[in-house]
N, C-alpha and C. Protein backbone atom coordinates (compact mmCIF):
# COMPACT_ATOMS: atom_id res chain seq x y z
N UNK A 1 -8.65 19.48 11.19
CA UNK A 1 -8.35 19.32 12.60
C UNK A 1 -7.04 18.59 12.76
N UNK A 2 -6.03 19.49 13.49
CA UNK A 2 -5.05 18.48 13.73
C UNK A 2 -4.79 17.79 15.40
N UNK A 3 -4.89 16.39 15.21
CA UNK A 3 -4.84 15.77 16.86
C UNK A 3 -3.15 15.91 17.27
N UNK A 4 -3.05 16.89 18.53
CA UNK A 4 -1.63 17.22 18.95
C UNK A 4 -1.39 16.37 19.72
N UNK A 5 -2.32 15.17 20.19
CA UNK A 5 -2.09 13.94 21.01
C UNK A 5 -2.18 14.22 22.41
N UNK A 6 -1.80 16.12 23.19
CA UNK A 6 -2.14 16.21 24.35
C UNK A 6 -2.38 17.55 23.83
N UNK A 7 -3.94 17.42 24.93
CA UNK A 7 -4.67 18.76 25.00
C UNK A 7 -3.81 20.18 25.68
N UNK A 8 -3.80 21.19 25.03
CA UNK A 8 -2.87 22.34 25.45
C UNK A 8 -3.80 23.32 26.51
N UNK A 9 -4.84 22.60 26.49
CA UNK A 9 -5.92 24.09 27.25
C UNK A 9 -6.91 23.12 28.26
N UNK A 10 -6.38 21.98 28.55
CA UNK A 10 -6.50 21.37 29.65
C UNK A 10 -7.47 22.03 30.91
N UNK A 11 -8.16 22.12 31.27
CA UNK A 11 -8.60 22.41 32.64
C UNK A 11 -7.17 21.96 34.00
N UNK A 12 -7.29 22.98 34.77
CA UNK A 12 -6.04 23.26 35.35
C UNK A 12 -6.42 23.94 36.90
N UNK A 13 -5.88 23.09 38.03
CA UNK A 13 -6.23 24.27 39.22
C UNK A 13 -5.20 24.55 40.71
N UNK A 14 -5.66 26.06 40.58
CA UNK A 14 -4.27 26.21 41.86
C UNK A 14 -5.64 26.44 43.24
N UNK A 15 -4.69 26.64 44.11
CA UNK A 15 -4.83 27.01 45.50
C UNK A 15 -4.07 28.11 46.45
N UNK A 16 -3.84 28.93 46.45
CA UNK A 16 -2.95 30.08 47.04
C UNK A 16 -4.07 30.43 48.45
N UNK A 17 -2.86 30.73 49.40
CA UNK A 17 -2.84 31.03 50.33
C UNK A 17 -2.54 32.82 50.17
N UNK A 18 -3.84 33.69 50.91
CA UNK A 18 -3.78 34.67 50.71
C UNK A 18 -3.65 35.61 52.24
N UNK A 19 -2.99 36.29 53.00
CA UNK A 19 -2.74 36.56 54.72
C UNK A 19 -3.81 37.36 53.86
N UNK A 20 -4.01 38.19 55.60
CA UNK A 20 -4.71 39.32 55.82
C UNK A 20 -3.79 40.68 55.62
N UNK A 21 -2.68 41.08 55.17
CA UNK A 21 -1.46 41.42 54.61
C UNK A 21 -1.66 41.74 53.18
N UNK A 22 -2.17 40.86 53.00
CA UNK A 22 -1.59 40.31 51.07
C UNK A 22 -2.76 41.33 50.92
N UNK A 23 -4.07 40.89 51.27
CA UNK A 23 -5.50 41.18 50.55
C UNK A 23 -5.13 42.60 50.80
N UNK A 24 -4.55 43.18 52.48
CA UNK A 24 -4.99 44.57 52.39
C UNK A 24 -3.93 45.55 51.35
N UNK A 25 -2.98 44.91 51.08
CA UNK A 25 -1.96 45.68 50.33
C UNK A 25 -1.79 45.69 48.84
N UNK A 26 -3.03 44.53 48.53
CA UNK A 26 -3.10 44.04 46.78
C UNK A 26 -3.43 45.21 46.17
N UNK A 27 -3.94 46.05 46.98
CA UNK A 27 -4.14 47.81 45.78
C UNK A 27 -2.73 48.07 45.52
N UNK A 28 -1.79 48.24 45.99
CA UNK A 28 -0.25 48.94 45.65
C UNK A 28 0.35 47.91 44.98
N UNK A 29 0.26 46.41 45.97
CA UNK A 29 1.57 45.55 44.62
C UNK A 29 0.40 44.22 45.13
N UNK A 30 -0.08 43.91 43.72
CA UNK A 30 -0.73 42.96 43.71
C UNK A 30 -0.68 41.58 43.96
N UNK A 31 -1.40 40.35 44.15
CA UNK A 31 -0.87 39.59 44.98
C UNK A 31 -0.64 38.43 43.76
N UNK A 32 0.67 37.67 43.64
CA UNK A 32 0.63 36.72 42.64
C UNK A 32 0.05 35.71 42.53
N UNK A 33 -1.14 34.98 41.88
CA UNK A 33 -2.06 33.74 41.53
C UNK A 33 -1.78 32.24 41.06
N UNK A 34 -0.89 32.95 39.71
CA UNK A 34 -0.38 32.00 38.68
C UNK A 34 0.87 32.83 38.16
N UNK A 35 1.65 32.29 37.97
CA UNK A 35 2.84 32.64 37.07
C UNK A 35 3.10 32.69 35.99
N UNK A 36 3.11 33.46 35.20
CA UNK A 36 3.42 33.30 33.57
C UNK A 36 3.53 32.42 33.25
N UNK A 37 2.74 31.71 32.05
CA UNK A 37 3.41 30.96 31.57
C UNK A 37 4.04 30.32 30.67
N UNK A 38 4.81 31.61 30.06
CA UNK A 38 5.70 31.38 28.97
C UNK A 38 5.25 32.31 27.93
N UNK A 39 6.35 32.29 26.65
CA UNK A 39 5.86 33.00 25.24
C UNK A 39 4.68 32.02 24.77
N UNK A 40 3.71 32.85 24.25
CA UNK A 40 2.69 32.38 23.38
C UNK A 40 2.26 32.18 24.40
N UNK A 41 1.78 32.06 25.29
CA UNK A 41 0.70 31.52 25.96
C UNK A 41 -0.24 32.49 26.80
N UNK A 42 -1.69 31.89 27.46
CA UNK A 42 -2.16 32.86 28.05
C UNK A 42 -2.96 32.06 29.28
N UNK A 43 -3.38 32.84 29.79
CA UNK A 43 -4.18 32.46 31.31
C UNK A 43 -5.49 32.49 30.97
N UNK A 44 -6.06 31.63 31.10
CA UNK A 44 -7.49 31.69 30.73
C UNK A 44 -8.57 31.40 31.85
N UNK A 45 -8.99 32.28 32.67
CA UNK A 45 -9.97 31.63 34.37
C UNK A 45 -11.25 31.81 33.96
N UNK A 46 -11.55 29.95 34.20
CA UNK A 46 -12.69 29.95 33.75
C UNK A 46 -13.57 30.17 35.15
N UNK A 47 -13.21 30.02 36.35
CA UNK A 47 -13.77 30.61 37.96
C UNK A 47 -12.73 30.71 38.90
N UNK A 48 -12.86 31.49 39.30
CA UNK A 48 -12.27 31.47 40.92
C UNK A 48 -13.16 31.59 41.95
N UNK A 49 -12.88 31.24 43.49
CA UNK A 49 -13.40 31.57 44.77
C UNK A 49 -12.41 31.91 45.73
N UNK A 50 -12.77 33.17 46.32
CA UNK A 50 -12.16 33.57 47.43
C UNK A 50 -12.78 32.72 48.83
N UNK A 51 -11.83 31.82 49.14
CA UNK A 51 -12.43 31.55 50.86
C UNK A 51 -11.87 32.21 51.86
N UNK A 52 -12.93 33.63 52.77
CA UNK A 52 -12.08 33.93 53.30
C UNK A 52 -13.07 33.10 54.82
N UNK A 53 -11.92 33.08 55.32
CA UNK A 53 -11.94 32.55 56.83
C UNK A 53 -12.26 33.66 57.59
N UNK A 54 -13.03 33.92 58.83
CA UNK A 54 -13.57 35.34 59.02
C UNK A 54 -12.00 35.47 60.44
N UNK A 55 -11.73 36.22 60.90
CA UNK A 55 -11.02 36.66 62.05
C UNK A 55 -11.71 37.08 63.09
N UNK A 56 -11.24 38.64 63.29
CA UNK A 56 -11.91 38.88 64.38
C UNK A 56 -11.79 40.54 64.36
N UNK A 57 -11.77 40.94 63.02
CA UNK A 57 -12.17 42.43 62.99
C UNK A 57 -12.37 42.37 61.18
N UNK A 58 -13.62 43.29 61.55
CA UNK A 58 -13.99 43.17 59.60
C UNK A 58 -12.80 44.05 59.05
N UNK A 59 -13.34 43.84 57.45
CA UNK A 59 -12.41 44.50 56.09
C UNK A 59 -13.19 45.82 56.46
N UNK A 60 -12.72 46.94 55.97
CA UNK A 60 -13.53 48.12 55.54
C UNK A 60 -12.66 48.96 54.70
N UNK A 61 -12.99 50.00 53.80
CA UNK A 61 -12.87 50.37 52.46
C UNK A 61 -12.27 49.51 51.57
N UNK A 62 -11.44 50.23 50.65
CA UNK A 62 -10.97 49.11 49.70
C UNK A 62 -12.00 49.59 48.30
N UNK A 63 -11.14 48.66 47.37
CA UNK A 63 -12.20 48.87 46.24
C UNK A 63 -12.71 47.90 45.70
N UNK A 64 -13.51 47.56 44.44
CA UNK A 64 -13.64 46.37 43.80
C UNK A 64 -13.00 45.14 43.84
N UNK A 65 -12.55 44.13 43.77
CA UNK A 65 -12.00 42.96 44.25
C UNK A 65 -12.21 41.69 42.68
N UNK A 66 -10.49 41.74 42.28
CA UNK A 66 -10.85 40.96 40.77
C UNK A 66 -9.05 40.30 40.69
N UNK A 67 -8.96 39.43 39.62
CA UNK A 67 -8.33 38.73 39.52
C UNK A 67 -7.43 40.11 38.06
N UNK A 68 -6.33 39.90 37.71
CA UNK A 68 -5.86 40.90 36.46
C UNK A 68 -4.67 40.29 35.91
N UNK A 69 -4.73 40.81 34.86
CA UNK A 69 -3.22 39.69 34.28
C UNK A 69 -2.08 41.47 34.88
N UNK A 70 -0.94 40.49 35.23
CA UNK A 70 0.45 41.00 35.79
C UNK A 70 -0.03 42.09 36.81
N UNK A 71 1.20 42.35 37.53
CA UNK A 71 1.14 43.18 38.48
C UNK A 71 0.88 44.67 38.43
N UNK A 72 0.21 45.14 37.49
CA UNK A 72 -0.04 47.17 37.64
C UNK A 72 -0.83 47.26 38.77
N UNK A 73 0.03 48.30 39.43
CA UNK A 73 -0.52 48.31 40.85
C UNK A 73 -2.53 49.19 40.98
N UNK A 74 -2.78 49.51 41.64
CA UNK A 74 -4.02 50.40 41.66
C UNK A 74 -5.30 49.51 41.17
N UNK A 75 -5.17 48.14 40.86
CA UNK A 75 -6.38 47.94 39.81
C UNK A 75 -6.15 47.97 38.56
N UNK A 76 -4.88 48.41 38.07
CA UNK A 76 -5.09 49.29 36.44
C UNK A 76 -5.22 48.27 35.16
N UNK A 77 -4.92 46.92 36.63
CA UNK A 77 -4.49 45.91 34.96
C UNK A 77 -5.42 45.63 34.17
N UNK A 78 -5.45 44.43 32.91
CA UNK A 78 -6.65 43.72 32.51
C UNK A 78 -7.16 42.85 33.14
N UNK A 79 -8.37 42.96 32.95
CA UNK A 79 -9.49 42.14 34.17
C UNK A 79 -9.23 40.75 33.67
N UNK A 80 -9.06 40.07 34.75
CA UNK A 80 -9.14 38.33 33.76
C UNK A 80 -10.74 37.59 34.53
N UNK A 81 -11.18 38.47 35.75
CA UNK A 81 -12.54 37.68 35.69
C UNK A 81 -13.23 39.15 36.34
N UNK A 82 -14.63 38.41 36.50
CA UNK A 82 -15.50 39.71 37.03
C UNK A 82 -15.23 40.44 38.12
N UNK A 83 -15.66 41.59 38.69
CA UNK A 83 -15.47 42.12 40.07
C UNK A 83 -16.31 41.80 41.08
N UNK A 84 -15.93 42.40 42.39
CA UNK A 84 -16.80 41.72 43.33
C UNK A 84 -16.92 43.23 43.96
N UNK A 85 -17.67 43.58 44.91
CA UNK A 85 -17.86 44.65 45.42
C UNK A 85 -17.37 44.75 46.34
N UNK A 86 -16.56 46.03 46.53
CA UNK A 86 -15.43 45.89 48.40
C UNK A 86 -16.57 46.19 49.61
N UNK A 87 -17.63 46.03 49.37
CA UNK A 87 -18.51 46.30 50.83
C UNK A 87 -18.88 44.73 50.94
N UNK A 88 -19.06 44.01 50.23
CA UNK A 88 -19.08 42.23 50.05
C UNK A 88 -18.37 41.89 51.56
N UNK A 89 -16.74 42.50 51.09
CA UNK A 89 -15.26 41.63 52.12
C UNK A 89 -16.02 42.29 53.65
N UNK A 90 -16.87 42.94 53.94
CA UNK A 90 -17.17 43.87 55.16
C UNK A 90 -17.64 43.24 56.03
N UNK A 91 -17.91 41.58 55.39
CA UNK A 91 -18.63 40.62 56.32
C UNK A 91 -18.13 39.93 57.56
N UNK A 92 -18.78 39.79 58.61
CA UNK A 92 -18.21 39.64 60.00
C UNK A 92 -18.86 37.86 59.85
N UNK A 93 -18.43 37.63 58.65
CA UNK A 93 -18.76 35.96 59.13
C UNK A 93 -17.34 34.98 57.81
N UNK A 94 -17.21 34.43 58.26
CA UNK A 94 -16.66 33.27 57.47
C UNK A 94 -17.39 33.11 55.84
N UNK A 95 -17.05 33.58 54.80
CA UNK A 95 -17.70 33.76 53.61
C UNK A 95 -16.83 32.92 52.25
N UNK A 96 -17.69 32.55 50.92
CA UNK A 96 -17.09 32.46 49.72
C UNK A 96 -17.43 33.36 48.84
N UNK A 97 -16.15 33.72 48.33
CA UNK A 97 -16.78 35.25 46.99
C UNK A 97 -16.88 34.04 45.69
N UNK A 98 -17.90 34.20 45.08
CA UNK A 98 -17.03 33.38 43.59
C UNK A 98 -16.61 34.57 42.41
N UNK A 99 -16.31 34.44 41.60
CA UNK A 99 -16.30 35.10 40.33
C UNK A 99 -15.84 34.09 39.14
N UNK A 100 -16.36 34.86 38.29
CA UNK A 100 -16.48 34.04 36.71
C UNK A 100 -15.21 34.61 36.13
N UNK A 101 -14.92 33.51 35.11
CA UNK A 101 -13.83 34.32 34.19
C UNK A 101 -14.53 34.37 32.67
N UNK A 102 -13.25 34.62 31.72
CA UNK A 102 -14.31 34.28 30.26
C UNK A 102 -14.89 33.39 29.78
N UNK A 103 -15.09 32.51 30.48
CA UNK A 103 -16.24 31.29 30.32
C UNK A 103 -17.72 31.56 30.92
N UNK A 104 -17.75 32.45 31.69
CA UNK A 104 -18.72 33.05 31.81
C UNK A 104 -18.94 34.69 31.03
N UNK A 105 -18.45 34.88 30.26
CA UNK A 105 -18.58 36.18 29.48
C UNK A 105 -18.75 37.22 30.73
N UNK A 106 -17.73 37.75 31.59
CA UNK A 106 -17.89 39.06 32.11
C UNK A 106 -16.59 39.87 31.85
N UNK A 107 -15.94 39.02 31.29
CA UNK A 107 -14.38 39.73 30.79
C UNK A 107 -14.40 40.50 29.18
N UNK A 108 -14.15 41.34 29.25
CA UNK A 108 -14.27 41.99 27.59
C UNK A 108 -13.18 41.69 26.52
N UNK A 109 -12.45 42.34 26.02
CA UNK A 109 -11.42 42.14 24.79
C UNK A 109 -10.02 41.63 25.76
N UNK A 110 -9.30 40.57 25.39
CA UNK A 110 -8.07 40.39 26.08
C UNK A 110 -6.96 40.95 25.18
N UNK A 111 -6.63 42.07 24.83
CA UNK A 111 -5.24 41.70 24.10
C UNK A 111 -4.11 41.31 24.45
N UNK A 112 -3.54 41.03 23.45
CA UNK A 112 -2.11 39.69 23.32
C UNK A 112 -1.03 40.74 24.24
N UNK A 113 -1.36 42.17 24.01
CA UNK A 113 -0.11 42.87 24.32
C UNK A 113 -0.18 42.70 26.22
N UNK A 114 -1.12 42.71 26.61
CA UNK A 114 -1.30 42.75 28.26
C UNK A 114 -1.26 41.60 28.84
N UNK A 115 -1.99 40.47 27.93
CA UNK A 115 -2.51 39.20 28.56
C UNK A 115 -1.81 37.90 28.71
N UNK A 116 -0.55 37.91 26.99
CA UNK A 116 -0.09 36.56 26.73
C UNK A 116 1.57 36.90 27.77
N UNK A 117 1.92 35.51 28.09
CA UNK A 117 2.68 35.50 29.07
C UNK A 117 2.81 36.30 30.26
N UNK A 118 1.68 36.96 30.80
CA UNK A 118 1.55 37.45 31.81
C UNK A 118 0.83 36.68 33.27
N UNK A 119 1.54 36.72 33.99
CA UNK A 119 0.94 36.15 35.79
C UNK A 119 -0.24 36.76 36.11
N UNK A 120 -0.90 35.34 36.65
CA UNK A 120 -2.20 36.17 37.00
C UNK A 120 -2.34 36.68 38.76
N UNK A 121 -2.89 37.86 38.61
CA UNK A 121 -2.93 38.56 40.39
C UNK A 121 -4.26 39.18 40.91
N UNK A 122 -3.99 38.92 42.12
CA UNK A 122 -5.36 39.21 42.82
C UNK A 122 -5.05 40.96 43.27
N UNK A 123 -5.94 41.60 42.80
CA UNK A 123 -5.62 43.34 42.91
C UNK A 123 -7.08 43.82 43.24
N UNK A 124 -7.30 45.07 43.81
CA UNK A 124 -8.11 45.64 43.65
C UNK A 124 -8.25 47.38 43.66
N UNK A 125 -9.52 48.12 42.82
CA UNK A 125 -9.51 49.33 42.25
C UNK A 125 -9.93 49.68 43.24
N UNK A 126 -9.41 51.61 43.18
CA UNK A 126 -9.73 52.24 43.89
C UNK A 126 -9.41 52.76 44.97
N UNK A 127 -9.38 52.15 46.35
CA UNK A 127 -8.00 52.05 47.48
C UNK A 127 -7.80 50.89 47.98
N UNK A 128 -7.15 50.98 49.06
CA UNK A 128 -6.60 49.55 49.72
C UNK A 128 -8.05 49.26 51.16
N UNK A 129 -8.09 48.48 51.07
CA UNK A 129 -8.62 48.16 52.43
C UNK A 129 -7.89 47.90 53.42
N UNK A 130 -8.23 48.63 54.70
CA UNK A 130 -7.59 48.30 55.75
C UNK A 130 -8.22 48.08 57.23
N UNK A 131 -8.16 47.98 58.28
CA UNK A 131 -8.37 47.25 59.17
C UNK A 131 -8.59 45.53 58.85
N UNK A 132 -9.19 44.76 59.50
CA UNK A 132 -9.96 43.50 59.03
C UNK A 132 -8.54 42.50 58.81
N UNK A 133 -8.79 41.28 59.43
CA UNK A 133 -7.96 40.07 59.83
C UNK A 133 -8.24 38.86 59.25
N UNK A 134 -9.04 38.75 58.42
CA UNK A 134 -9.58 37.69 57.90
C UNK A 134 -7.81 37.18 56.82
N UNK A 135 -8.27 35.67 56.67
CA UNK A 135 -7.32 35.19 55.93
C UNK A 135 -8.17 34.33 54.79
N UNK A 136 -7.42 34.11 53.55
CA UNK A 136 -8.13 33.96 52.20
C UNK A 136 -7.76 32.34 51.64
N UNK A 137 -8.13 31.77 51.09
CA UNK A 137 -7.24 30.79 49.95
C UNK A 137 -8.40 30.98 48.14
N UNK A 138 -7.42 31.52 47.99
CA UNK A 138 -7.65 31.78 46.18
C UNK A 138 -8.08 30.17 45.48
N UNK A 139 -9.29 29.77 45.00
CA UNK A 139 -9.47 28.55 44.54
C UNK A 139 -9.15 29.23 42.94
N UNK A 140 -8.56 28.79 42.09
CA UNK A 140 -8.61 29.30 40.70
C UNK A 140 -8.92 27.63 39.75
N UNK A 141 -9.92 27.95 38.77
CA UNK A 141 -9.84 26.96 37.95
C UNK A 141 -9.48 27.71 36.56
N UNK A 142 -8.55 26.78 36.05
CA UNK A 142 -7.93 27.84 34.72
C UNK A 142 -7.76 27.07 33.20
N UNK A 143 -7.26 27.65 32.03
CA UNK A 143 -6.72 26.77 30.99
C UNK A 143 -5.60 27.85 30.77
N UNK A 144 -4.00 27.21 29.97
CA UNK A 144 -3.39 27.86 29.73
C UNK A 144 -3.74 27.21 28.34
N UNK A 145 -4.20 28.60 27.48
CA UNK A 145 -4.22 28.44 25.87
C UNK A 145 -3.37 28.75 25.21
N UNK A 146 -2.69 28.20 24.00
CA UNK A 146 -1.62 28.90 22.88
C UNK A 146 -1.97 30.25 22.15
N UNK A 147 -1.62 31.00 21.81
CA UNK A 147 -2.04 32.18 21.27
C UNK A 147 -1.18 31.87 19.65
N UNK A 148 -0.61 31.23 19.42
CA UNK A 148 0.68 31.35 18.02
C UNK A 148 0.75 29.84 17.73
C-alpha cells in the first residue's frame, strides 16, 4: 500500500442548474454536469437527484432520462448511472428522481476509451421531450478516480 498523503477519489459534489430548455433539448446536445477532468482520470457517480420544481404544464414524450460520459447526442453515450423512465418527468407535481451510479451496480463495463477524461451530461434516449415548464437542479455526488 502506498499512502499518497491525499486521497485522489475523494467523495465530491456539484449542483447544476438545469431550465426547462436544457432538459427538453438534452436528446440532440446534451446538457453538461461535470467537466472533464483531465488525462487519466475518470468520473465516477456514486448518486445523483434530479429536483425538478413542477411549473405549470407537464413534460410529455421524451425518452429514458440518465446521466452519460461526453456529449453523443440521442442517448448514444456510456451510461454513467441508471435510467429513469420518461413517463416518471409526466408528473404535474414538484418531484425528486434519484438514480444510482456504479456504487450501486446499475452501470455495466466502463471503458477507458469513452469514459476517462470525459464530461459528464445529462441526455436522454429515444426522443426529446417537449411541452412541460418545469425547472431542474442536478444534485451529483461523485469521485474523480486515476485510471494510470
Amino acid at each position: 500500500m502506498v499512502d499518497t498523503g491525499t486521497p485522489t477519489n475523494a467523495l465530491r459534489y456539484a449542483s447544476v442548474a438545469v431550465t426547462s430548455a436544457e432538459f427538453k433539448g438534452a436528446y440532440a446536445a446534451p446538457k453538461l454536469l461535470i467537466a472533464a477532468p483531465g488525462a487519466n482520470q475518470m468520473i465516477v457517480v456514486d448518486q445523483m437527484q434530479m429536483v425538478m420544481t413542477y411549473g405549470a404544464a407537464n413534460y410529455a414524450n421524451g425518452g429514458v432520462v440518465f446521466a452519460q460520459y461526453d456529449s453523443t447526442a440521442n442517448g448514444a453515450g456510456v451510461k454513467a448511472t441508471n435510467t429513469e423512465a420518461a413517463a416518471d418527468f409526466f408528473a404535474a407535481a414538484s418531484t425528486t428522481f434519484a438514480f444510482n451510479g456504479t456504487s450501486g451496480n446499475t452501470v455495466g463495463a466502463l471503458p477507458f476509451s469513452t469514459t476517462v477524461n470525459k464530461g459528464l451530461y445529462l441526455s436522454n434516449a429515444t426522443g426529446a421531450f417537449d411541452t412541460g415548464d418545469s425547472a431542474f437542479v442536478v444534485k451529483i455526488y461523485y469521485r474523480i478516480i486515476a485510471t494510470a
